[in-house]
Protein backbone atom coordinates (compact mmCIF):
# COMPACT_ATOMS: atom_id res chain seq x y z
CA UNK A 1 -14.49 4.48 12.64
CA UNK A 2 -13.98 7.23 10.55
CA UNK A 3 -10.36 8.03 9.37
CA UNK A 4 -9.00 11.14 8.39
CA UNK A 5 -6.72 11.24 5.26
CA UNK A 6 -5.37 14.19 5.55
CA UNK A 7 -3.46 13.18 9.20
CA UNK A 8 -1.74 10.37 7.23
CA UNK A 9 1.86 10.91 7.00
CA UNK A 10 2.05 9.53 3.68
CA UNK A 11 -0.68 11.54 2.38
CA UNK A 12 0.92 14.74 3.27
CA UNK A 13 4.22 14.09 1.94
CA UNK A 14 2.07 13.02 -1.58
CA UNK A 15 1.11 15.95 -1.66
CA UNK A 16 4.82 17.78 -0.97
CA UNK A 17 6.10 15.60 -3.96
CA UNK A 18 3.00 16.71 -6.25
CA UNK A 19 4.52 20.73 -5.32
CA UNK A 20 7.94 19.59 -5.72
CA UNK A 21 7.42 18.43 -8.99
CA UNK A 22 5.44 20.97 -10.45
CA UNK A 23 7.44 23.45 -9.25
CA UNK A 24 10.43 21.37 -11.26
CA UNK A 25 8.44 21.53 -14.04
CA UNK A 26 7.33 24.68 -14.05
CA UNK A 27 7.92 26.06 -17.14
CA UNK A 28 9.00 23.69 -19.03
CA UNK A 29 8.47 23.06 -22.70
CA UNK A 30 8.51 19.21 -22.16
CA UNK A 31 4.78 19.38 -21.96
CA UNK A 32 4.24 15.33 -22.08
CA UNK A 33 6.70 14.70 -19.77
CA UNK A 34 5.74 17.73 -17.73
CA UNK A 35 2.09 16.63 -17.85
CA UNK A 36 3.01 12.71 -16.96
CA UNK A 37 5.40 13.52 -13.93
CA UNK A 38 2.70 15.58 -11.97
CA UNK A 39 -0.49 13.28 -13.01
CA UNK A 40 1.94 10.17 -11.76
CA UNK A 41 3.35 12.80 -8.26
CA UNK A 42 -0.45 13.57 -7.82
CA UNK A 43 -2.11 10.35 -7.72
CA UNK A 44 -0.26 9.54 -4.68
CA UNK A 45 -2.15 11.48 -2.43
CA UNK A 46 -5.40 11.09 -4.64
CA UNK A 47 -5.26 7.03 -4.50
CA UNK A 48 -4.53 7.68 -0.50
CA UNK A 49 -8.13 9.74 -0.24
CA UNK A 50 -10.20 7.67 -2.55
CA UNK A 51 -9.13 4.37 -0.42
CA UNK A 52 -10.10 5.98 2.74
CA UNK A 53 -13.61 7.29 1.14
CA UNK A 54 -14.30 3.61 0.12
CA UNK A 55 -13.63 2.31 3.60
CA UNK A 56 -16.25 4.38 5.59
């Protein structure tokens, strides 16, 4: 059965958290710490997608 990532819950609020924190950052001339804090907010929802891709 196919699933759809993009209904998860958890997915979606990934990807809240990955605007959230740009938007924090936005900016900013922390660059590094900029660039760390939306690769780390953005593989949250990433992760989520690529496990569901290797199931089907």
């Amino acid at each position: 059965m196919a699933h759809n990532f993009q209904n998860l819950e958890i997915w979606k609020r990934g990807c809240v958290l990955t605007e959230k924190t740009y938007a924090a950052f936005k900016g900013s001339t922390e660059y590094e710490l900029k660039s760390q804090m939306v690769r780390s907010a953005l593989s949250i929802p990433s992760n989520i997608a690529e496990a569901i891709g290797k199931e089907e």
